[in-house]
C-alpha atoms as a PDB file:
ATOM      1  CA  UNK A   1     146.057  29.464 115.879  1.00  0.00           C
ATOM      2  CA  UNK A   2     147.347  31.782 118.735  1.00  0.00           C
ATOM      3  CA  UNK A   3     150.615  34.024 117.060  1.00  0.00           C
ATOM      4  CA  UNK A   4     151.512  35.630 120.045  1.00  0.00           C
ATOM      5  CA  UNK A   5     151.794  34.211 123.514  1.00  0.00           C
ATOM      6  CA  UNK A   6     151.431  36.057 126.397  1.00  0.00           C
ATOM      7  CA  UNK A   7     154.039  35.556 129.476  1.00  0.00           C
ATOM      8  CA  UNK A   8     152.399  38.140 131.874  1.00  0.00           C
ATOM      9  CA  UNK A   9     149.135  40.037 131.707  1.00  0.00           C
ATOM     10  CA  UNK A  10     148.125  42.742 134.577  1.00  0.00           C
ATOM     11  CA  UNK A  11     144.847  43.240 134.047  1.00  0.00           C
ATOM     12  CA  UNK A  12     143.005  47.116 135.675  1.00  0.00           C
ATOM     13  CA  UNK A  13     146.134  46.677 138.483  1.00  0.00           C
ATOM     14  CA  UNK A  14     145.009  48.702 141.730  1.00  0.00           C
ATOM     15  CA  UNK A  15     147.496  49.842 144.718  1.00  0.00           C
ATOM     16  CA  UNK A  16     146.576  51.804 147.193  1.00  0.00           C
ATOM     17  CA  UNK A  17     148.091  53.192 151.036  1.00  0.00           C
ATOM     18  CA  UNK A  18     146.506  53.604 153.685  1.00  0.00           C
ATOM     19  CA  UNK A  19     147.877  56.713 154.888  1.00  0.00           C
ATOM     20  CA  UNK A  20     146.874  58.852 158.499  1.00  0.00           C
ATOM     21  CA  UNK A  21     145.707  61.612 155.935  1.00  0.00           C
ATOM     22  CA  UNK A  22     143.661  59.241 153.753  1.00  0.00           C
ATOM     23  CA  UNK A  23     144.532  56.912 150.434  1.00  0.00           C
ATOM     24  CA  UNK A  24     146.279  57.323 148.341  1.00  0.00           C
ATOM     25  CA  UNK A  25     145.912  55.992 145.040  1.00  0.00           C
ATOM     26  CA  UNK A  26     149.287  54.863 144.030  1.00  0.00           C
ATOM     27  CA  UNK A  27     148.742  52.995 140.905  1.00  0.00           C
ATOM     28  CA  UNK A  28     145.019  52.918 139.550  1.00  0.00           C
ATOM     29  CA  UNK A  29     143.965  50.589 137.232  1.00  0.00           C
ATOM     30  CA  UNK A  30     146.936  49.791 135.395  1.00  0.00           C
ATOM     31  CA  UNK A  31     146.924  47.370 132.249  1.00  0.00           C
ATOM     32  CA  UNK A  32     149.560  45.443 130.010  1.00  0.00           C
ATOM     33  CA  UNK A  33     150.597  42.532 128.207  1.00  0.00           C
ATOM     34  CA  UNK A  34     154.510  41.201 127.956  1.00  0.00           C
ATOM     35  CA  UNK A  35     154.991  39.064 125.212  1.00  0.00           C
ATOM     36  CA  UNK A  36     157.509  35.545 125.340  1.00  0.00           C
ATOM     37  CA  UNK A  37     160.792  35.953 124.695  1.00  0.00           C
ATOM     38  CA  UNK A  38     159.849  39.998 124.394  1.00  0.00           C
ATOM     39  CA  UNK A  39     161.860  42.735 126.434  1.00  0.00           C
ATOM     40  CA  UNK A  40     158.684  45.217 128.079  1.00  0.00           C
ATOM     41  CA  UNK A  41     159.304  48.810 129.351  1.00  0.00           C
ATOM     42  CA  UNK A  42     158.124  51.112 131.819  1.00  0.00           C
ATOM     43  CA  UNK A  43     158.962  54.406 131.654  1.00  0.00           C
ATOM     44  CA  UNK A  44     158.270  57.614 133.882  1.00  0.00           C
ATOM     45  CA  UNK A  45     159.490  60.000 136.441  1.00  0.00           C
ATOM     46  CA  UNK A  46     160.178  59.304 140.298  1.00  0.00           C
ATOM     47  CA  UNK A  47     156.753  58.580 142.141  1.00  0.00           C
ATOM     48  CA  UNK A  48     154.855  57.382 139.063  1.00  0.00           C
ATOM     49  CA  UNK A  49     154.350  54.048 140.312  1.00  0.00           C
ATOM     50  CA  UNK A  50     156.879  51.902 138.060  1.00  0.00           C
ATOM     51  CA  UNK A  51     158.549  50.210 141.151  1.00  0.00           C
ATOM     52  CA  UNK A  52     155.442  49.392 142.938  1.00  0.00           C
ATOM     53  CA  UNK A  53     154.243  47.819 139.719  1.00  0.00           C
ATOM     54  CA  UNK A  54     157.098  45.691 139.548  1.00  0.00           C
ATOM     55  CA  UNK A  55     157.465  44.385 143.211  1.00  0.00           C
ATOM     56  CA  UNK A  56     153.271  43.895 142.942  1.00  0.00           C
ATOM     57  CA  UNK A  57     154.231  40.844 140.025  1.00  0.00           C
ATOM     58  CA  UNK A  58     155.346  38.958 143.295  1.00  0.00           C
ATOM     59  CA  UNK A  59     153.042  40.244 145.859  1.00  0.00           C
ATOM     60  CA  UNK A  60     156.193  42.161 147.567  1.00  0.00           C
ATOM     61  CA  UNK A  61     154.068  45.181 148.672  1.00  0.00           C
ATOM     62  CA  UNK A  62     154.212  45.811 152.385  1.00  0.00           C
ATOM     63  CA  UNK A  63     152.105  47.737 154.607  1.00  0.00           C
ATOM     64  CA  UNK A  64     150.241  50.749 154.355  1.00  0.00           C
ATOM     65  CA  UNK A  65     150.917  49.571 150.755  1.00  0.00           C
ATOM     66  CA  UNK A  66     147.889  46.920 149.631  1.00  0.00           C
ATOM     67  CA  UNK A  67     146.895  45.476 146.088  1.00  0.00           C
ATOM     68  CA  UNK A  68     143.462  46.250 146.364  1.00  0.00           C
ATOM     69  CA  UNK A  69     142.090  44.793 142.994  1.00  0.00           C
ATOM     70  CA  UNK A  70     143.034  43.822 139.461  1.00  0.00           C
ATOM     71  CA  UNK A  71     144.823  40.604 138.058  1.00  0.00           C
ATOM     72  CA  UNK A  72     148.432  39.396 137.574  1.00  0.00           C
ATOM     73  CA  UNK A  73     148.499  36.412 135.286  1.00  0.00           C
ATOM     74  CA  UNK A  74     151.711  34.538 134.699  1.00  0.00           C
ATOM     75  CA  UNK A  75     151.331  31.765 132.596  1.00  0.00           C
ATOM     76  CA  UNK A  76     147.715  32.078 132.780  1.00  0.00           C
ATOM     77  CA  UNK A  77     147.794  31.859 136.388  1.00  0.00           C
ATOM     78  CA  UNK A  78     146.768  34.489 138.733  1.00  0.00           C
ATOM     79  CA  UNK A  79     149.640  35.348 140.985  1.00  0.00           C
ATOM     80  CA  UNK A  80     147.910  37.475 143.549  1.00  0.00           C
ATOM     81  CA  UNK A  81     145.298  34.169 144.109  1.00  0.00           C
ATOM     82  CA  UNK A  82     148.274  32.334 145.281  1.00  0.00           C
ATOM     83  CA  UNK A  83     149.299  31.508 148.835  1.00  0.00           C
ATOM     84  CA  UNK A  84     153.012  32.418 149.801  1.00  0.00           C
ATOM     85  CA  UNK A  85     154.353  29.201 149.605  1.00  0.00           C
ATOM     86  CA  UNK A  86     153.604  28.675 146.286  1.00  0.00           C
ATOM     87  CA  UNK A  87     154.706  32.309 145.685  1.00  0.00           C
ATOM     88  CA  UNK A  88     157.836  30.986 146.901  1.00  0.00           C
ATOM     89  CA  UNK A  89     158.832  28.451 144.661  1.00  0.00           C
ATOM     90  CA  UNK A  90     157.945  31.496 141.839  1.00  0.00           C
ATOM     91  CA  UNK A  91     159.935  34.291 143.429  1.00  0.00           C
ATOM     92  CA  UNK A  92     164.244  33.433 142.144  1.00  0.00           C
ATOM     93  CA  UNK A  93     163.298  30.137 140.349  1.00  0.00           C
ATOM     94  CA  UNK A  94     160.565  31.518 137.577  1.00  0.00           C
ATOM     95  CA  UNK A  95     160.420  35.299 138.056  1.00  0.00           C
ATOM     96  CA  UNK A  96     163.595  37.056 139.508  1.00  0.00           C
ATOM     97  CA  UNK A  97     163.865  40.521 140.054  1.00  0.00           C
ATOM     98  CA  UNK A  98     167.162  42.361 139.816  1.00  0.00           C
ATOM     99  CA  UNK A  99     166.826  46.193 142.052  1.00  0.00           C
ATOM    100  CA  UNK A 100     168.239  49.310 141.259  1.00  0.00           C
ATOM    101  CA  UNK A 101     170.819  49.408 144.506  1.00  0.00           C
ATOM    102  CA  UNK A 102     172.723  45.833 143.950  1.00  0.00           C
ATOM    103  CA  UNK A 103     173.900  46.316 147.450  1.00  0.00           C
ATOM    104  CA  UNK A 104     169.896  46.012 149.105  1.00  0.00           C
ATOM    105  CA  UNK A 105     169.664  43.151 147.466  1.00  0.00           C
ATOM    106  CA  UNK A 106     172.381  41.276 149.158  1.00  0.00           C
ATOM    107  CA  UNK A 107     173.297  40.178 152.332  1.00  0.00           C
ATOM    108  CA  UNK A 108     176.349  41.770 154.113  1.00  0.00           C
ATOM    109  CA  UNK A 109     177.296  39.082 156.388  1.00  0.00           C
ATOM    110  CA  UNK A 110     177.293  36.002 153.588  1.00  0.00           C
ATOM    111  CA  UNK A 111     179.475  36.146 150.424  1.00  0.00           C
ATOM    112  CA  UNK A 112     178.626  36.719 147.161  1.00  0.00           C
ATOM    113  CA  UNK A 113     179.008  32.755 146.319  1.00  0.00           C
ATOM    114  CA  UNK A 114     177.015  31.838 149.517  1.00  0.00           C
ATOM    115  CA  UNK A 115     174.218  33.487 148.524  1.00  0.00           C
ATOM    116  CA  UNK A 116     173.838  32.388 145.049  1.00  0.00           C
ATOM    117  CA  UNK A 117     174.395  29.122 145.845  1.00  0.00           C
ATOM    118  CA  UNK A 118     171.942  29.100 148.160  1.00  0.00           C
ATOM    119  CA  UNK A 119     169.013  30.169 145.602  1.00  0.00           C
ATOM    120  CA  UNK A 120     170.477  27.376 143.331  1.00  0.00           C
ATOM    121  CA  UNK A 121     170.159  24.581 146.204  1.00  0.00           C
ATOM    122  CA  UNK A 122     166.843  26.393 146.914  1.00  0.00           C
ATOM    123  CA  UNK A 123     164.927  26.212 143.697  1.00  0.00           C
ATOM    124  CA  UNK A 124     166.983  23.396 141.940  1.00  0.00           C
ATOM    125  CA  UNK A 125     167.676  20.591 144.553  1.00  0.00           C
ATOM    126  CA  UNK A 126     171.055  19.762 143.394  1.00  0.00           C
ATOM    127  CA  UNK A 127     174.162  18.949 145.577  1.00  0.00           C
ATOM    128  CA  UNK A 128     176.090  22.073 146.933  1.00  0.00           C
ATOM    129  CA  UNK A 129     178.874  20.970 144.589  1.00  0.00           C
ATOM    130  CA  UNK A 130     176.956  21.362 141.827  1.00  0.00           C
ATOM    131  CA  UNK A 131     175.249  24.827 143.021  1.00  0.00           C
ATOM    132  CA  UNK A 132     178.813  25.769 143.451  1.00  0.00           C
ATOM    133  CA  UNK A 133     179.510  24.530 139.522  1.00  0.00           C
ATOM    134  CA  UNK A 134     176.965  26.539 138.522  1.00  0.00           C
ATOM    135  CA  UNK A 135     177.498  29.568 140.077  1.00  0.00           C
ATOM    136  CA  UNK A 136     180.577  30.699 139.111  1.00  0.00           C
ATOM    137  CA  UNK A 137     179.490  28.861 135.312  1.00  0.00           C
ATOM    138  CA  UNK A 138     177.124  31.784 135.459  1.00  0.00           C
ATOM    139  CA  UNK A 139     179.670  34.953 137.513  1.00  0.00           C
ATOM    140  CA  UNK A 140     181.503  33.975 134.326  1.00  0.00           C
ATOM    141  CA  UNK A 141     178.747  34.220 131.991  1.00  0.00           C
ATOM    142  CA  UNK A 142     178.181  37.961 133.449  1.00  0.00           C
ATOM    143  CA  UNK A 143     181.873  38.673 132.499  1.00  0.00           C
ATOM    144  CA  UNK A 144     183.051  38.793 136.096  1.00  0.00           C
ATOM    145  CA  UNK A 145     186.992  38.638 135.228  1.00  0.00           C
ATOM    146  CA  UNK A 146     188.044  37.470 138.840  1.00  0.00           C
ATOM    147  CA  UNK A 147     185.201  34.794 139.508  1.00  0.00           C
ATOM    148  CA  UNK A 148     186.954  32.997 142.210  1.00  0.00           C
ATOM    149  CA  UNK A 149     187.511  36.114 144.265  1.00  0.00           C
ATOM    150  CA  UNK A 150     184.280  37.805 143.554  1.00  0.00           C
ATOM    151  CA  UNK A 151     182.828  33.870 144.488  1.00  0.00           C
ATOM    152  CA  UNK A 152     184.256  34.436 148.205  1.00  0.00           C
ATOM    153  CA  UNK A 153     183.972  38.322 148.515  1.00  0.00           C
ATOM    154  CA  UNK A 154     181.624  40.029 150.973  1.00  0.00           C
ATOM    155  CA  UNK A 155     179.311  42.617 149.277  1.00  0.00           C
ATOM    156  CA  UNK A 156     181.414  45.561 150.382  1.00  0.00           C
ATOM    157  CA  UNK A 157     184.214  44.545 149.175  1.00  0.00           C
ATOM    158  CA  UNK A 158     182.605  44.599 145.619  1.00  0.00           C
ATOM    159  CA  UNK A 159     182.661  47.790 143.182  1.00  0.00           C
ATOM    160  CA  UNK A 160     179.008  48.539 142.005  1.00  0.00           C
ATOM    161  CA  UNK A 161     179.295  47.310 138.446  1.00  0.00           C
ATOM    162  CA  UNK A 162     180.694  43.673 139.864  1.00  0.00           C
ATOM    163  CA  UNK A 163     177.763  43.929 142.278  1.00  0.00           C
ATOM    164  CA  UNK A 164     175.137  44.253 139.563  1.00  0.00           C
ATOM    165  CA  UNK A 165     176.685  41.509 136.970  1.00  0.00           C
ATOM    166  CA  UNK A 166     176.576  39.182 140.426  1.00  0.00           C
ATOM    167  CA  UNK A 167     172.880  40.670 141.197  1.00  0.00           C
ATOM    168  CA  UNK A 168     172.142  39.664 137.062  1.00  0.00           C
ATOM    169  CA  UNK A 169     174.424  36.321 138.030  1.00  0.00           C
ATOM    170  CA  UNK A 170     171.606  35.283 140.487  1.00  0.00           C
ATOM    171  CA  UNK A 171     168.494  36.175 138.656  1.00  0.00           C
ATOM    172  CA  UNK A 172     169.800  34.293 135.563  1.00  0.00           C
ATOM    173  CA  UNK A 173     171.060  31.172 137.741  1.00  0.00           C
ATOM    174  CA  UNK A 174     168.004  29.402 138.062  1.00  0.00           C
ATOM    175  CA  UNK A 175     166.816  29.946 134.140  1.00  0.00           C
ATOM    176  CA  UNK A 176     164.223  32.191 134.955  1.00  0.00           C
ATOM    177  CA  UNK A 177     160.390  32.556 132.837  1.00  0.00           C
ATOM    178  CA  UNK A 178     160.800  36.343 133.184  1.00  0.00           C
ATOM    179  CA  UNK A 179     162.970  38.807 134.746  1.00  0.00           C
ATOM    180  CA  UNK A 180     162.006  41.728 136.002  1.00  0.00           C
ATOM    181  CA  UNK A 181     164.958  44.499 135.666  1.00  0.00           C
ATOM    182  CA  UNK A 182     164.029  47.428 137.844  1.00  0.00           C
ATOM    183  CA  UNK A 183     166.272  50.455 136.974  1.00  0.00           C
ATOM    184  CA  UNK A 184     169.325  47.988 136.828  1.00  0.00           C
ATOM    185  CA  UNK A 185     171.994  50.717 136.122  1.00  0.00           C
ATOM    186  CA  UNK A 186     170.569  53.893 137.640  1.00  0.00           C
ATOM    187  CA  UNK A 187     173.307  53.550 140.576  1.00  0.00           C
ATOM    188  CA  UNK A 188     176.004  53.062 138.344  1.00  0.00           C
ATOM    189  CA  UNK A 189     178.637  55.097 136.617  1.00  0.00           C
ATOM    190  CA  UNK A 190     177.914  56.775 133.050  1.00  0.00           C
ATOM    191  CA  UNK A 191     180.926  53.993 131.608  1.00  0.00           C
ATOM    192  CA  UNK A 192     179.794  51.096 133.903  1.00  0.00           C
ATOM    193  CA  UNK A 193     176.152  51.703 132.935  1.00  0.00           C
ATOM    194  CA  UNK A 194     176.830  51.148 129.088  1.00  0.00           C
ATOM    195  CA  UNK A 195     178.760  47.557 130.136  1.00  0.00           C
ATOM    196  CA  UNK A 196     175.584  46.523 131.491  1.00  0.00           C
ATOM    197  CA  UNK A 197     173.831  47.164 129.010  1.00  0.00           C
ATOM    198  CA  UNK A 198     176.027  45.385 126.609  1.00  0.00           C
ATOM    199  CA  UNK A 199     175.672  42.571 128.673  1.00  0.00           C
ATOM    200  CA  UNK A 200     171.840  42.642 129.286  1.00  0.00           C
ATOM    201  CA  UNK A 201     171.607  42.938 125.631  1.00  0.00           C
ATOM    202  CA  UNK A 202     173.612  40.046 124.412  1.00  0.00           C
ATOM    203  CA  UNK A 203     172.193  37.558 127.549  1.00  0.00           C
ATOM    204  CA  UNK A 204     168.899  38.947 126.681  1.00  0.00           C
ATOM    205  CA  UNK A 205     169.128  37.940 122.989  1.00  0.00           C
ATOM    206  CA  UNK A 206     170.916  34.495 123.539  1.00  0.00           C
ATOM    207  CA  UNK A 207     169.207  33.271 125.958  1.00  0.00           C
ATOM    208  CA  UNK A 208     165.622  35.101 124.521  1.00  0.00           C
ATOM    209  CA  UNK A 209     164.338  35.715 127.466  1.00  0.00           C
ATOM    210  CA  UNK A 210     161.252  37.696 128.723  1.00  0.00           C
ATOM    211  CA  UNK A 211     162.076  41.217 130.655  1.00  0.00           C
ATOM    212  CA  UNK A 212     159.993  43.623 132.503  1.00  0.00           C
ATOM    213  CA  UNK A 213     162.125  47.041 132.011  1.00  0.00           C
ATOM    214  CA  UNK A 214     161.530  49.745 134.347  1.00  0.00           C
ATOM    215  CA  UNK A 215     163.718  52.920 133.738  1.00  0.00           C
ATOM    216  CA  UNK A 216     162.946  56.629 134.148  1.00  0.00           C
ATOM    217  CA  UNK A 217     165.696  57.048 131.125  1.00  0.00           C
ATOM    218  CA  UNK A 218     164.196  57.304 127.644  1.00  0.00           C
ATOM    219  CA  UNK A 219     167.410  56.774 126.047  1.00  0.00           C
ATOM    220  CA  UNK A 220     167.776  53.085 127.897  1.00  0.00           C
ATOM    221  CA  UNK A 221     164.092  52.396 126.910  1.00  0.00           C
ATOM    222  CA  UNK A 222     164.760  53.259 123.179  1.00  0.00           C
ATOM    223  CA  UNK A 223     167.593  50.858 122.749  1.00  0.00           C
ATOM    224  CA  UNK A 224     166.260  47.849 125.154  1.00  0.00           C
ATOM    225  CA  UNK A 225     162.879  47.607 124.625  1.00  0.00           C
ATOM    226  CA  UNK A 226     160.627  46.457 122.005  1.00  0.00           C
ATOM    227  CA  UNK A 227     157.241  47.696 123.875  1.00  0.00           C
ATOM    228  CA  UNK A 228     156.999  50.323 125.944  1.00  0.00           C
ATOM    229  CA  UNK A 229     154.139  51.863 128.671  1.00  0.00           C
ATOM    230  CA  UNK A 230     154.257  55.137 130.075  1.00  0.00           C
ATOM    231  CA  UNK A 231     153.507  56.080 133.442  1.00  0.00           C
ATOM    232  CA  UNK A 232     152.512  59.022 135.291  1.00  0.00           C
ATOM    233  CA  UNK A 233     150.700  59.589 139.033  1.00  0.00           C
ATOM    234  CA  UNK A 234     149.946  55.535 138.958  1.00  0.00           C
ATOM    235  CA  UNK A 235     148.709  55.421 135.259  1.00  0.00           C
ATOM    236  CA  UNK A 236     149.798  54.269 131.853  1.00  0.00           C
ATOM    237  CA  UNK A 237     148.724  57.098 129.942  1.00  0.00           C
ATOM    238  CA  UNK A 238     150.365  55.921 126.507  1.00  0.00           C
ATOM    239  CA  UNK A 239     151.439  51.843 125.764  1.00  0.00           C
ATOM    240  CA  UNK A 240     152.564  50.325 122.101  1.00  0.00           C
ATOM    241  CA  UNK A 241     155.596  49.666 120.448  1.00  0.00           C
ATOM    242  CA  UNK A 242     158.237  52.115 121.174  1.00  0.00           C
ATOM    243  CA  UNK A 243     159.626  53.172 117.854  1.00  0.00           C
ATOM    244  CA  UNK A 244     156.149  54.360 116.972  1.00  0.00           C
ATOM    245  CA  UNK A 245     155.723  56.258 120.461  1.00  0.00           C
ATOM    246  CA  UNK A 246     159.221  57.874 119.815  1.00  0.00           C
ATOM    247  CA  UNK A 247     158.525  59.036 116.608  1.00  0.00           C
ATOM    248  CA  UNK A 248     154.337  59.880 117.051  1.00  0.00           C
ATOM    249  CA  UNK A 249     154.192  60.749 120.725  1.00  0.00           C
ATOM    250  CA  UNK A 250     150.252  61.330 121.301  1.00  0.00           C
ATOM    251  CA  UNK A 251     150.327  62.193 124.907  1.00  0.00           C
ATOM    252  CA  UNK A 252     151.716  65.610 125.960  1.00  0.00           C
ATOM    253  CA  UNK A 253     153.195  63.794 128.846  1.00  0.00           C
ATOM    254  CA  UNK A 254     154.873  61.657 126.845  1.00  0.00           C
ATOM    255  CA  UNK A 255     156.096  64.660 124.564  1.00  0.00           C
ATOM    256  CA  UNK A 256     157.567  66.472 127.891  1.00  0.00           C
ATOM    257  CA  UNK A 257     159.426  63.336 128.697  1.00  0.00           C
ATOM    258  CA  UNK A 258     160.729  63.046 124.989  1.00  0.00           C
ATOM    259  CA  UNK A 259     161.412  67.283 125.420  1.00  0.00           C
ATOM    260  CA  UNK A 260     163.112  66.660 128.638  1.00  0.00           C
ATOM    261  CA  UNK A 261     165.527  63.702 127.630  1.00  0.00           C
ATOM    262  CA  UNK A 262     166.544  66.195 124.471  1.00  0.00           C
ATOM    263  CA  UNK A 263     166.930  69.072 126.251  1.00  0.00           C
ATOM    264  CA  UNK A 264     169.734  67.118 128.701  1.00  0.00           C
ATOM    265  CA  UNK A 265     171.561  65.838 125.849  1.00  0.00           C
ATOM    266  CA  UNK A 266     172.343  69.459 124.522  1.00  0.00           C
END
């Protein structure tokens, strides 16, 4: 009888760019498992590959950039065998991805409530009544205090922490497999950083969902995740549970990082 089932597996993960000086080996033969209902972290400096990992779960990697071997399984199925229509109906509906600039990820000229009603009509093929019912069920559920007015704002007229609980809003509003949480809070101020969190960690826990958690911050790591890899120039160099790796570092890579995160808190 299988214990422990599997959500996502990337299996000897290759990415490489074609560059006028040559390739460049961005992330080389990267493996790990996330486990349902399990919160996963990545963890490294700038450059180390942890965003191109993410965006290569849903084939999002644009030229010079290409995927040039390896497996993505979610759900037992290969994700980088699939065409981009069926990608589609994956990308916001059973893996959504939440960036590390809220305001990228929306669109200027729609509000807020447009466009999160439009990935609930999308993926969900209810009436736009209902999207509308369920979007600001869910604004509420990121404690948005003024959901109405946040429901008909523009993006600009949003501060960055109601931006990101909207940006959470959206990847949660379609009850998503696995959510992939790309430095969620790295934009955000020291006090509106810590909200988040609170608020990743309860929805995280009540809803027990599956996260992908890419952070350069050790400190966020130690308190979100369960699991964590390490990565450094495209490779995991160190991967198990985290509580172990903070207290019995093995690579001195991982021990600089560790070094480095103590030597800021001083």
């Amino acid at each position: 009888m299988k214990l422990h089932v599997n959500i996502l597996e990337v299996k000897n993960l290759k990415i490489y760019f074609h560059t006028s000086d040559g390739i460049v080996k961005a992330v080389e033969d990267i493996s790990f498992e996330i486990e349902k209902g399990k919160v996963f972290g990545i963890v490294g400096e700038s450059g180390s590959g942890k965003t191109l990992t993410a965006v290569s779960i849903l084939k999002l990697i644009s030229w010079p950039g290409k995927i040039m071997g390896g497996k993505i399984l979610f759900n037992e199925t290969d994700l980088l065998t699939m065409d981009e229509k069926a990608l589609n109906n994956i990308r916001g509906s059973k893996i959504s991805l939440v960036f590390q600039e809220p305001a990228s990820s929306f669109n200027p000229v729609f509000t807020i409530g447009e466009q999160i009603v439009e990935t609930v009509l999308t993926h969900q093929g209810v009436s736009r009544s209902k999207a509308k019912e369920i979007t600001f069920e869910y604004l509420k559920r990121c404690r948005i205090e003024e959901v109405k007015k946040t429901f008909y704002d523009y993006p600009h007229q949003l501060s960055g922490g109601t931006k990101q609980r909207a940006m959470i809003a959206m990847a949660l509003v379609n009850s998503p497999e696995l959510i992939i949480l790309d430095e969620p809070t790295t934009a955000l101020d020291a006090t509106i950083q810590v909200q988040i969190l609170d608020l990743l960690d309860e929805i995280i826990h009540k809803e027990n969902l599956s996260i992908l958690f890419i952070s350069h911050n050790f400190g966020i790591i130690a308190r979100m995740c369960g699991r964590v890899a390490v990565m450094h120039k495209g490779k995991i160099v160190e991967c198990r549970d985290t509580k172990s790796l903070l207290i019995n570092p093995k690579e001195q890579y991982t021990i600089s990082l560790l070094e480095s995160v103590k030597a800021l808190s001083w």
